[in-house]
C-alpha atoms as a PDB file:
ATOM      1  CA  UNK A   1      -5.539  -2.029  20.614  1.00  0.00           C
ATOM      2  CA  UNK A   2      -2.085  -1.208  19.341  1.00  0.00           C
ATOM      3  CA  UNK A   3      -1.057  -0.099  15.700  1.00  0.00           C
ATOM      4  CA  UNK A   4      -2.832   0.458  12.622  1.00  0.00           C
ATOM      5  CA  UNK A   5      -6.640  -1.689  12.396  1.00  0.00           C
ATOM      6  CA  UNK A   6      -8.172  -1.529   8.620  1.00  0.00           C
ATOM      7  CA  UNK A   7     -12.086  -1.526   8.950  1.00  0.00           C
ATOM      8  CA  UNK A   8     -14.077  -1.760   5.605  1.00  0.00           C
ATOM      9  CA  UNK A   9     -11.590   1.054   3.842  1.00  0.00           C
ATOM     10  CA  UNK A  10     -12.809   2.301   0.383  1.00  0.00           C
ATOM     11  CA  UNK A  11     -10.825   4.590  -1.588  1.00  0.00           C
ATOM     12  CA  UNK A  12     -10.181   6.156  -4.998  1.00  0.00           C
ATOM     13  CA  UNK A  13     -11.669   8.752  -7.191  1.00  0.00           C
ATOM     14  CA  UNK A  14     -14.291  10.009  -8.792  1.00  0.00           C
ATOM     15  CA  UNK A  15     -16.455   7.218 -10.841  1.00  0.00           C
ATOM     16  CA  UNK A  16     -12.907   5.325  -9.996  1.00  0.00           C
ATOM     17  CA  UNK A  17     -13.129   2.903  -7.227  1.00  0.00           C
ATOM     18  CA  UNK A  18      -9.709   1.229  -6.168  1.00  0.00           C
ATOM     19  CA  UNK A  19      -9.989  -0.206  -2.624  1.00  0.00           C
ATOM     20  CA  UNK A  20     -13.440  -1.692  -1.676  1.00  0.00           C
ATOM     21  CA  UNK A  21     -14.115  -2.930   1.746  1.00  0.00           C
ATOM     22  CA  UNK A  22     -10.283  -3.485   2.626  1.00  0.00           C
ATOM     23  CA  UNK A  23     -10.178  -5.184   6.628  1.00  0.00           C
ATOM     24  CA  UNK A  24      -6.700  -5.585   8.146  1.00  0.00           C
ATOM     25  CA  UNK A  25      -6.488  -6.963  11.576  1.00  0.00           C
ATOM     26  CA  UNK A  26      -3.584  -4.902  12.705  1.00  0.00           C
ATOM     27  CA  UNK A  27      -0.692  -3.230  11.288  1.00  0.00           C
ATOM     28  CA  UNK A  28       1.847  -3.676  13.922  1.00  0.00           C
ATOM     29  CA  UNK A  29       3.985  -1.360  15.946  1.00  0.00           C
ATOM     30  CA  UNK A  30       8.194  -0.989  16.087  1.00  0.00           C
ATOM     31  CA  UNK A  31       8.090  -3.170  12.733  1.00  0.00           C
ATOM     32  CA  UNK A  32       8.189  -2.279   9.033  1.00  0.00           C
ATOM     33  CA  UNK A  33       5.237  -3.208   7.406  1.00  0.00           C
ATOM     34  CA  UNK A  34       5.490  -3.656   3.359  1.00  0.00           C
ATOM     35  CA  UNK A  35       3.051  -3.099   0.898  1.00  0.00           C
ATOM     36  CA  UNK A  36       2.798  -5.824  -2.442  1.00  0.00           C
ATOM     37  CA  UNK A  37       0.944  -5.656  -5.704  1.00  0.00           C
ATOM     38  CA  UNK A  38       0.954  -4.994  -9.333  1.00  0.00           C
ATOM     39  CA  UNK A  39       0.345  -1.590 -10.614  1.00  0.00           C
ATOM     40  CA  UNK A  40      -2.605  -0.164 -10.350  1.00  0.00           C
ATOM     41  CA  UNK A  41      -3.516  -2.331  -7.372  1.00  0.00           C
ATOM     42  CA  UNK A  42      -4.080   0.719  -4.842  1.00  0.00           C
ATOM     43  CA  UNK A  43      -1.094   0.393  -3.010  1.00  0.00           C
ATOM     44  CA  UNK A  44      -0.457   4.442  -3.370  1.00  0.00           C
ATOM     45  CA  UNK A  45      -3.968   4.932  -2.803  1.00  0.00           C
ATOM     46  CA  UNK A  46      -4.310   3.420   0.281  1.00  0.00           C
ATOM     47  CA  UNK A  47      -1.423   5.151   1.663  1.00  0.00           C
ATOM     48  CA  UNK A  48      -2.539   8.419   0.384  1.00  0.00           C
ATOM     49  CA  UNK A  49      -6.186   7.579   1.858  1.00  0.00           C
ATOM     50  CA  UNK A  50      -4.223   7.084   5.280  1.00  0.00           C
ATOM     51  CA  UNK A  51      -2.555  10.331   5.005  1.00  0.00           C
ATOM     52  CA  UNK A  52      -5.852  12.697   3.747  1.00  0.00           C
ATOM     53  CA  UNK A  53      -4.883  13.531   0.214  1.00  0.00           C
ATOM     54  CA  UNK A  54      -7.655  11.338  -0.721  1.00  0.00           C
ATOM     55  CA  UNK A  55     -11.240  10.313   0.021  1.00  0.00           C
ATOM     56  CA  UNK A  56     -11.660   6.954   1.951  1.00  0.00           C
ATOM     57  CA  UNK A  57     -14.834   5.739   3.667  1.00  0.00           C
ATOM     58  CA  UNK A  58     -14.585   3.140   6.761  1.00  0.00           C
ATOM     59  CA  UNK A  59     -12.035   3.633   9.781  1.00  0.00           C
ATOM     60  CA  UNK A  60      -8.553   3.299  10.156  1.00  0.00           C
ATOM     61  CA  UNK A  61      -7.737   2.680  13.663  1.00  0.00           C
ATOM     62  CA  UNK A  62      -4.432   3.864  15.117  1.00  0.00           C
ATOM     63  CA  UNK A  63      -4.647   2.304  18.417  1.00  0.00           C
ATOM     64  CA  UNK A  64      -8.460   2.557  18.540  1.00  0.00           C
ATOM     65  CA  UNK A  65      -7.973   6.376  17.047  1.00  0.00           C
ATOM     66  CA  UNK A  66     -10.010   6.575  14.132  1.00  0.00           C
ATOM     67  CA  UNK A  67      -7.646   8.918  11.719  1.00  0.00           C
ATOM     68  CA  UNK A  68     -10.127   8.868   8.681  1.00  0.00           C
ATOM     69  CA  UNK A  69     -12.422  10.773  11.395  1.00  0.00           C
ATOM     70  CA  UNK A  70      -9.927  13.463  12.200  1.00  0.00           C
ATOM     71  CA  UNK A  71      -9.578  16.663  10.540  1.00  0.00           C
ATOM     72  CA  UNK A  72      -7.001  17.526   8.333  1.00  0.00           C
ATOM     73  CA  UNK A  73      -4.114  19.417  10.458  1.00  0.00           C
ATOM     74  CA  UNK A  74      -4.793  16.825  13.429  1.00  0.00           C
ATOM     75  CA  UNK A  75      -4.213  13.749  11.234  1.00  0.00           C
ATOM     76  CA  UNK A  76      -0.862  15.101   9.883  1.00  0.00           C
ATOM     77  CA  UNK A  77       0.384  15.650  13.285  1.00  0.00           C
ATOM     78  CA  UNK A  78       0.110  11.880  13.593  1.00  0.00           C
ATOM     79  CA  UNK A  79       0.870  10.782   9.955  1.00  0.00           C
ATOM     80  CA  UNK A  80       4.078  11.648   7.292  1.00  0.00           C
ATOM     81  CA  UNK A  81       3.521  10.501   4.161  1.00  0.00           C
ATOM     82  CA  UNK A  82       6.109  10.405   1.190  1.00  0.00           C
ATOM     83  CA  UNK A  83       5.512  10.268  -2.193  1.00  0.00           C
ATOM     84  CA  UNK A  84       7.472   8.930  -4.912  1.00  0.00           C
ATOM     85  CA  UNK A  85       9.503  11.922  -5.530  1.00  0.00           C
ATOM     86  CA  UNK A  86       9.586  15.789  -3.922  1.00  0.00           C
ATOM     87  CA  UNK A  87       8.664  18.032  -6.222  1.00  0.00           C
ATOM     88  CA  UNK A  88      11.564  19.321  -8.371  1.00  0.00           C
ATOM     89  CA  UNK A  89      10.962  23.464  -8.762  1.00  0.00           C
ATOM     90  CA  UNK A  90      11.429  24.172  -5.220  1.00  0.00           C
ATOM     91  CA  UNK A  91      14.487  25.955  -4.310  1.00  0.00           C
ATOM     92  CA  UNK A  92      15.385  25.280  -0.722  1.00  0.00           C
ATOM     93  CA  UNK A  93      18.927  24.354   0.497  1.00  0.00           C
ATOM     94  CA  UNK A  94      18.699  20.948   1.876  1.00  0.00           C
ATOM     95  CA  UNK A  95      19.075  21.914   5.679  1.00  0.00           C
ATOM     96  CA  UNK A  96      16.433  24.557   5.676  1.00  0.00           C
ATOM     97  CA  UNK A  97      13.913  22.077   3.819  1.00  0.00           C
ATOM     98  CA  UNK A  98      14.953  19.717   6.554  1.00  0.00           C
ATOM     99  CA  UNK A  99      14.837  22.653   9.438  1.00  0.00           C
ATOM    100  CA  UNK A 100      10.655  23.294   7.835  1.00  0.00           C
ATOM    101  CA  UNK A 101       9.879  19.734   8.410  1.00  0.00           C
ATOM    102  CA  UNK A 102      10.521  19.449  11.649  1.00  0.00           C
ATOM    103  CA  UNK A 103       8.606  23.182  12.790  1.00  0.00           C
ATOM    104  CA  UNK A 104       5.717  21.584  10.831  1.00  0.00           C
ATOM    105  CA  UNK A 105       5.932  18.589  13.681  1.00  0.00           C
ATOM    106  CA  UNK A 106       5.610  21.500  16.628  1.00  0.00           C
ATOM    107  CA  UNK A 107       8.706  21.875  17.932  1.00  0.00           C
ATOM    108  CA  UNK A 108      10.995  24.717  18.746  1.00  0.00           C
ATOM    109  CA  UNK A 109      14.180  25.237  17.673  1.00  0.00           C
ATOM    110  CA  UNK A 110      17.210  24.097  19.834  1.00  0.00           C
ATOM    111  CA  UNK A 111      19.894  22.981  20.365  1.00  0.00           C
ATOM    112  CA  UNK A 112      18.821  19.884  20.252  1.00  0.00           C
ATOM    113  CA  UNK A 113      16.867  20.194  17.319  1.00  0.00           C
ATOM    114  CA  UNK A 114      19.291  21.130  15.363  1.00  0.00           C
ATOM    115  CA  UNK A 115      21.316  17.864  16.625  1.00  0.00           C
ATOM    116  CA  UNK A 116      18.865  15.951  15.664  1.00  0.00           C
ATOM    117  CA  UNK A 117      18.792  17.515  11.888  1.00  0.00           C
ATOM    118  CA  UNK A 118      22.358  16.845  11.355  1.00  0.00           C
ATOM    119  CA  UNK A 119      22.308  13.508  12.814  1.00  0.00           C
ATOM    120  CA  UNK A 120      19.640  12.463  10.340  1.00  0.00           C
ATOM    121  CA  UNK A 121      21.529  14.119   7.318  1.00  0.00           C
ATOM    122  CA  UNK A 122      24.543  12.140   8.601  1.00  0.00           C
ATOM    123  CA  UNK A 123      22.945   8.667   9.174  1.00  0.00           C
ATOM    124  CA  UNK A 124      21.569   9.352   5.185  1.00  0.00           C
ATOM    125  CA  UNK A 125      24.977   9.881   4.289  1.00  0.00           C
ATOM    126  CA  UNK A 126      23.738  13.161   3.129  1.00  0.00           C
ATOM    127  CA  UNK A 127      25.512  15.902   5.359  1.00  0.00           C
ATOM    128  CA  UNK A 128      27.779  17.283   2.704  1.00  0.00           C
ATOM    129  CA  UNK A 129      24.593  18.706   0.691  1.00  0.00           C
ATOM    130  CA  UNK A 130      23.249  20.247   3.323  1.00  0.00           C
ATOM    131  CA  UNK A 131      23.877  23.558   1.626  1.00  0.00           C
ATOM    132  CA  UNK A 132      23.036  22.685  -1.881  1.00  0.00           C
ATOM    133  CA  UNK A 133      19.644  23.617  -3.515  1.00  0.00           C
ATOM    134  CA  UNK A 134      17.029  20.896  -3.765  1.00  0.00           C
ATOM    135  CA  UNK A 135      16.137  21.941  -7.154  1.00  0.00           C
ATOM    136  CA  UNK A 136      19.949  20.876  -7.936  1.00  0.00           C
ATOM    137  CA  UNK A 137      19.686  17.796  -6.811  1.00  0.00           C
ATOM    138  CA  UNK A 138      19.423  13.895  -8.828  1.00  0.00           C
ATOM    139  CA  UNK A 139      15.898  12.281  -8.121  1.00  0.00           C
ATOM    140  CA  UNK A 140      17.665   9.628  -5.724  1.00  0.00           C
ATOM    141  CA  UNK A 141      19.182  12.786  -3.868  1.00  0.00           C
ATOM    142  CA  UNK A 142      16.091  14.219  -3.448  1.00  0.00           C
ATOM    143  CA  UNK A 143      14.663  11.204  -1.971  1.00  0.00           C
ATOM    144  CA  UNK A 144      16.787  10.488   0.626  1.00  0.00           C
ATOM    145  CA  UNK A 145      16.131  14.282   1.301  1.00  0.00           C
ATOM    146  CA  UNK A 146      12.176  13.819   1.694  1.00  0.00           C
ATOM    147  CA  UNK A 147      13.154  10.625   3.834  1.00  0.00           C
ATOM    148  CA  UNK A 148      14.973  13.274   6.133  1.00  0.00           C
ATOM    149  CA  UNK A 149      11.979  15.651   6.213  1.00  0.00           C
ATOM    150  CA  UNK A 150       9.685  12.665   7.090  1.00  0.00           C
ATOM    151  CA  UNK A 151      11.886  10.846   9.924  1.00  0.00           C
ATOM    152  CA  UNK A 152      12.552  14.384  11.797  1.00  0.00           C
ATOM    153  CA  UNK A 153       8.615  15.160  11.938  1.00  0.00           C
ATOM    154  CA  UNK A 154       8.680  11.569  14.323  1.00  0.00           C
ATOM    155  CA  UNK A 155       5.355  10.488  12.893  1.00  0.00           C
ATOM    156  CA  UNK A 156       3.343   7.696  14.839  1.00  0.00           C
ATOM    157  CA  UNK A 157       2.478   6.741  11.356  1.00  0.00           C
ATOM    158  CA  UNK A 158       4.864   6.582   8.555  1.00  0.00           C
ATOM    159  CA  UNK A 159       3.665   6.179   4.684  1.00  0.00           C
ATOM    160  CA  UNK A 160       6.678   5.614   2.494  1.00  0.00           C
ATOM    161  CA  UNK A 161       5.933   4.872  -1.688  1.00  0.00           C
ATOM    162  CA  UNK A 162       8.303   3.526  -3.329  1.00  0.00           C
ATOM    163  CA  UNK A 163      11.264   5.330  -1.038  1.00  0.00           C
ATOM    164  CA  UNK A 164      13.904   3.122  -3.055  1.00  0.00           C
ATOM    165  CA  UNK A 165      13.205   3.618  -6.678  1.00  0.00           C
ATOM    166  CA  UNK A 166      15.423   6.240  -7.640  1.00  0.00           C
ATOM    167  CA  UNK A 167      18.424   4.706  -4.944  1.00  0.00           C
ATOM    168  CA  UNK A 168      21.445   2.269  -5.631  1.00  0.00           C
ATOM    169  CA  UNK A 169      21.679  -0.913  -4.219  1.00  0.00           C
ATOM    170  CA  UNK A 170      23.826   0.494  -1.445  1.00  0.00           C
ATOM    171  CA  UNK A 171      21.628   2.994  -0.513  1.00  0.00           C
ATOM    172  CA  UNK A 172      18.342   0.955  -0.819  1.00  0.00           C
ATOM    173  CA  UNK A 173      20.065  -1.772   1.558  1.00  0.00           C
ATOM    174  CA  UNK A 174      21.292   1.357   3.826  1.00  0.00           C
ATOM    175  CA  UNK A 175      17.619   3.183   3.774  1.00  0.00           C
ATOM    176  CA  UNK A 176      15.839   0.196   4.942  1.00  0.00           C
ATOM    177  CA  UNK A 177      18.052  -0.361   7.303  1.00  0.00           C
ATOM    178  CA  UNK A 178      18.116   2.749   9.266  1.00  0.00           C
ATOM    179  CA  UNK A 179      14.311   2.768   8.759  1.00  0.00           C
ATOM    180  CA  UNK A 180      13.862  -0.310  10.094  1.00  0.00           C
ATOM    181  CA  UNK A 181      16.232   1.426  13.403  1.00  0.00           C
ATOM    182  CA  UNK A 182      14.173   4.533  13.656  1.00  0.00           C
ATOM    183  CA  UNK A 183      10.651   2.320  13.598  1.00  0.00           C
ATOM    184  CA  UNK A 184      11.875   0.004  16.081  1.00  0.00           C
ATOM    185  CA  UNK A 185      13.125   3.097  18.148  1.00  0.00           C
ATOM    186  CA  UNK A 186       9.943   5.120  18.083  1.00  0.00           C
ATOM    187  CA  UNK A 187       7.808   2.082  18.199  1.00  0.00           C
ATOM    188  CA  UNK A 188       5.840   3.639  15.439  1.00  0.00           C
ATOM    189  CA  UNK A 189       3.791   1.961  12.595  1.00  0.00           C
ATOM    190  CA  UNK A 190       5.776   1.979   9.282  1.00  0.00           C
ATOM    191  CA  UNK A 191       4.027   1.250   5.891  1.00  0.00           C
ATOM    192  CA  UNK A 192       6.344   0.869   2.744  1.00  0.00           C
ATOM    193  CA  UNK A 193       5.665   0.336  -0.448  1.00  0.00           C
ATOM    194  CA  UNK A 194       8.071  -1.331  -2.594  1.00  0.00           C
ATOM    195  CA  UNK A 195       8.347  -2.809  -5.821  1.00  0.00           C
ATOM    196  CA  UNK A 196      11.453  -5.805  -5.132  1.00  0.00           C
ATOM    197  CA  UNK A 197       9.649  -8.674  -3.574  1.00  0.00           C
ATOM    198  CA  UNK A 198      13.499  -9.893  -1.957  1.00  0.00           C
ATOM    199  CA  UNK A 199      13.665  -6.498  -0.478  1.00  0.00           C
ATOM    200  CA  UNK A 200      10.093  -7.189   1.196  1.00  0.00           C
ATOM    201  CA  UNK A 201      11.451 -10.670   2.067  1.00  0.00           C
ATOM    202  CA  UNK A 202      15.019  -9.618   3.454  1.00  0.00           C
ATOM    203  CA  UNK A 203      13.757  -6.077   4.915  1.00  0.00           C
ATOM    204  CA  UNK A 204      10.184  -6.750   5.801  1.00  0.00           C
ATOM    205  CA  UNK A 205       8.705  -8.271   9.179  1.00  0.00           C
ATOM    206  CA  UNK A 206       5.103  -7.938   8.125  1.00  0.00           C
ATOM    207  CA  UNK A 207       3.020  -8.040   4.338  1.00  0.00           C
ATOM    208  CA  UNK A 208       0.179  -6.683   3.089  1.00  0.00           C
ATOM    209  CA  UNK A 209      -0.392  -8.108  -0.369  1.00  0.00           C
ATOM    210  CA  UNK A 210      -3.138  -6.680  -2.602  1.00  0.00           C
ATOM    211  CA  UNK A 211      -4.719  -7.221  -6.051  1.00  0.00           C
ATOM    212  CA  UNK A 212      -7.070  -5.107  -7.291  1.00  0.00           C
ATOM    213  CA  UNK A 213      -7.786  -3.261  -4.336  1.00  0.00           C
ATOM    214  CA  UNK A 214      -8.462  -6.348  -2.213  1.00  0.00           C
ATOM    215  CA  UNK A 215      -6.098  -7.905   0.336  1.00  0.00           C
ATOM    216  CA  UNK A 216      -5.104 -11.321  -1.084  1.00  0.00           C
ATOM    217  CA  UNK A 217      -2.390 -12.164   2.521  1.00  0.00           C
ATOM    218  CA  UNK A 218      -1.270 -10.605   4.696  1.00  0.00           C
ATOM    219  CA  UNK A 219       1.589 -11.594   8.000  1.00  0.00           C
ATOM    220  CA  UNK A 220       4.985 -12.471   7.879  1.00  0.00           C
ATOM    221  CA  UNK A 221       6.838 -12.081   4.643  1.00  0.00           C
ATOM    222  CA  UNK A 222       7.720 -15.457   3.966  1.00  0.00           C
ATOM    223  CA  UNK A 223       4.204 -16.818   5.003  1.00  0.00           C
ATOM    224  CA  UNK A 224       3.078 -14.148   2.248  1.00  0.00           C
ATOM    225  CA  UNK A 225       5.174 -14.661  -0.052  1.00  0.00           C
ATOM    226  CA  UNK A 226       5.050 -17.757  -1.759  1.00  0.00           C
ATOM    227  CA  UNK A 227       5.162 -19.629  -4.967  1.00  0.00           C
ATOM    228  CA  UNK A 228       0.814 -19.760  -4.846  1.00  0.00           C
ATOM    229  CA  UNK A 229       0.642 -15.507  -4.104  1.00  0.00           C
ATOM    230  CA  UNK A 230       2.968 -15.061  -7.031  1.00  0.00           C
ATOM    231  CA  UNK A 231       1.475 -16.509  -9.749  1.00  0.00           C
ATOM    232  CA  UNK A 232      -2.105 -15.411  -8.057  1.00  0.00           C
ATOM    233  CA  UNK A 233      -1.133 -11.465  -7.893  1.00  0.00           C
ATOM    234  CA  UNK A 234       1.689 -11.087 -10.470  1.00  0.00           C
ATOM    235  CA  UNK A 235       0.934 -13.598 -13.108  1.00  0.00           C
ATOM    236  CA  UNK A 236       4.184 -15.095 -12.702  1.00  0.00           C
ATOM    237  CA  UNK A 237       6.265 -18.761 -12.250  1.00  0.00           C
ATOM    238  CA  UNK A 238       8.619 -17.923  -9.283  1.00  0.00           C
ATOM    239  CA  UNK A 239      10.055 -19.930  -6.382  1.00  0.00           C
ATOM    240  CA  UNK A 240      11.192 -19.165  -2.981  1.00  0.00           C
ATOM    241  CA  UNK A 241      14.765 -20.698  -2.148  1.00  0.00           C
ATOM    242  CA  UNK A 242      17.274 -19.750   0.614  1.00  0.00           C
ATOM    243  CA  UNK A 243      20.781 -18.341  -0.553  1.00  0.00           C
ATOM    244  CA  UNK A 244      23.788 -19.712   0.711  1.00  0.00           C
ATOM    245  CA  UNK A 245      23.713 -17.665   3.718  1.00  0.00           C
ATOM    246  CA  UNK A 246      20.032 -19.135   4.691  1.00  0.00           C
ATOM    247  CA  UNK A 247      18.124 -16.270   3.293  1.00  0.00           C
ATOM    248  CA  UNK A 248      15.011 -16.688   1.835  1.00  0.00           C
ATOM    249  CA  UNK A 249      14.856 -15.219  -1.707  1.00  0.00           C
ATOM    250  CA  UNK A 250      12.879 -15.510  -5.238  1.00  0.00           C
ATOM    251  CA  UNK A 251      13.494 -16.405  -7.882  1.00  0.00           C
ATOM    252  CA  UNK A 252      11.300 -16.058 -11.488  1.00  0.00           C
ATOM    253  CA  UNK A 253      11.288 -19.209 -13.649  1.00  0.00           C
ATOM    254  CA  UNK A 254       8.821 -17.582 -15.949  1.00  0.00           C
ATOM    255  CA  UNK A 255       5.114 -15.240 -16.816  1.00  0.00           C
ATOM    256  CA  UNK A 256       1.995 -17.057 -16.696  1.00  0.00           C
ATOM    257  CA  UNK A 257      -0.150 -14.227 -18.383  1.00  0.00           C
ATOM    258  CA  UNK A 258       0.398 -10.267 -18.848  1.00  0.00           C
END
């Protein structure tokens, strides 16, 4: 059994259920994986469920490895999950933030480590903050700084939320991209969460899509996404047409509710 198997997942808090009896076949491998839904669906809880920081009940089976079993410190030497946004009050220069991340994976400083540090703060474009302070730094800065912490800890699992929201269009093209690189690479299971249903459709090469904390499709993005699934999950009139360059892309005619 390879990659990520949902089994009968429940999440969410306290006298707050979000994701009841959630069953995904198989999240694969060396492909990026994005997550769809409204807000409030329990796309970040699911991810945070995968990572620890919250309760879940079933299994979640990395290649027949069930990680809502493990404890604590074992999961996170499988799984790297990024939030949103790094906290803003903590005042680390950029390499040394970077440098921490990648002791917390296990491995000794070399020179090969420290190779691989600057190569990820140059293929983020990043390498000329390297010596700046994170708390100095814009919230799309900081991102692409907490994408460097979580691609040098070489995670079998990768959780991303909403790694684009703060980014440019040429960053958020040049973020999935490399991504996309580094998962196929690693042949590691890469979960994204994003918000731009043509950056699922042009980046993605599998969908989850979830209302309400169930799982309305799921496969290929263009199987997922689809005139039906939009006005089911988002309460909108959209249509899927291919650009002049044969790309499949939506576009919104309209709302059908709030």
């Amino acid at each position: 059994m390879s990659g990520l198997v949902l089994r009968n997942v429940s999440a969410g808090y306290p006298h707050r259920p979000v994701i009841c009896g959630l069953n995904v076949s198989g999240l694969p491998r060396g492909k990026i994986t994005v997550l769809l839904g409204p807000n409030g669906c329990g796309k970040s809880t699911l991810l945070r469920s995968l990572a620890g920081l919250n309760r879940a009940s079933g299994e979640a089976l990395l290649d027949g490895e069930d990680l809502l079993a493990l404890p604590f410190a074992r999961r996170a030497d499988k799984v790297v999950f990024l939030p949103q946004s790094l906290p803003q009050g903590v005042h680390l220069h950029v390499l040394e933030s970077i440098v921490v991340a990648q002791r917390a994976s296990g491995r000794r400083e070399s020179a090969e480590s420290r190779a691989q540090v600057f190569s990820i703060l140059e293929q983020l474009g990043i390498a000329h903050l390297a010596l700046h302070y994170l708390d100095r730094l814009s919230g799309g800065q900081r991102q692409l700084v907490g994408l460097a912490q979580s691609l040098i800890r070489q995670p079998e699992l990768l959780l991303l939320d909403e790694p684009l929201s703060a980014l440019d269009l040429n960053y958020q093209f040049h973020v999935m991209d490399l991504v996309r690189r580094d998962t196929r690479a690693r042949n590691r299971v890469t979960v994204v969460v994003v918000h731009d249903i043509n950056i699922a459709l042009r980046h993605g090469e599998y969908v989850l899509m979830l209302k309400e904390g169930q799982l309305v499709a799921s496969g290929a993005p263009e199987e997922v996404i689809t005139a039906e699934s939009l006005a089911e999950v988002y309460n909108v009139r959209g249509r899927v047409e291919r650009c002049s360059q044969g790309r499949a892309q939506v576009v919104l005619d309209g709302v059908i509710g709030v």
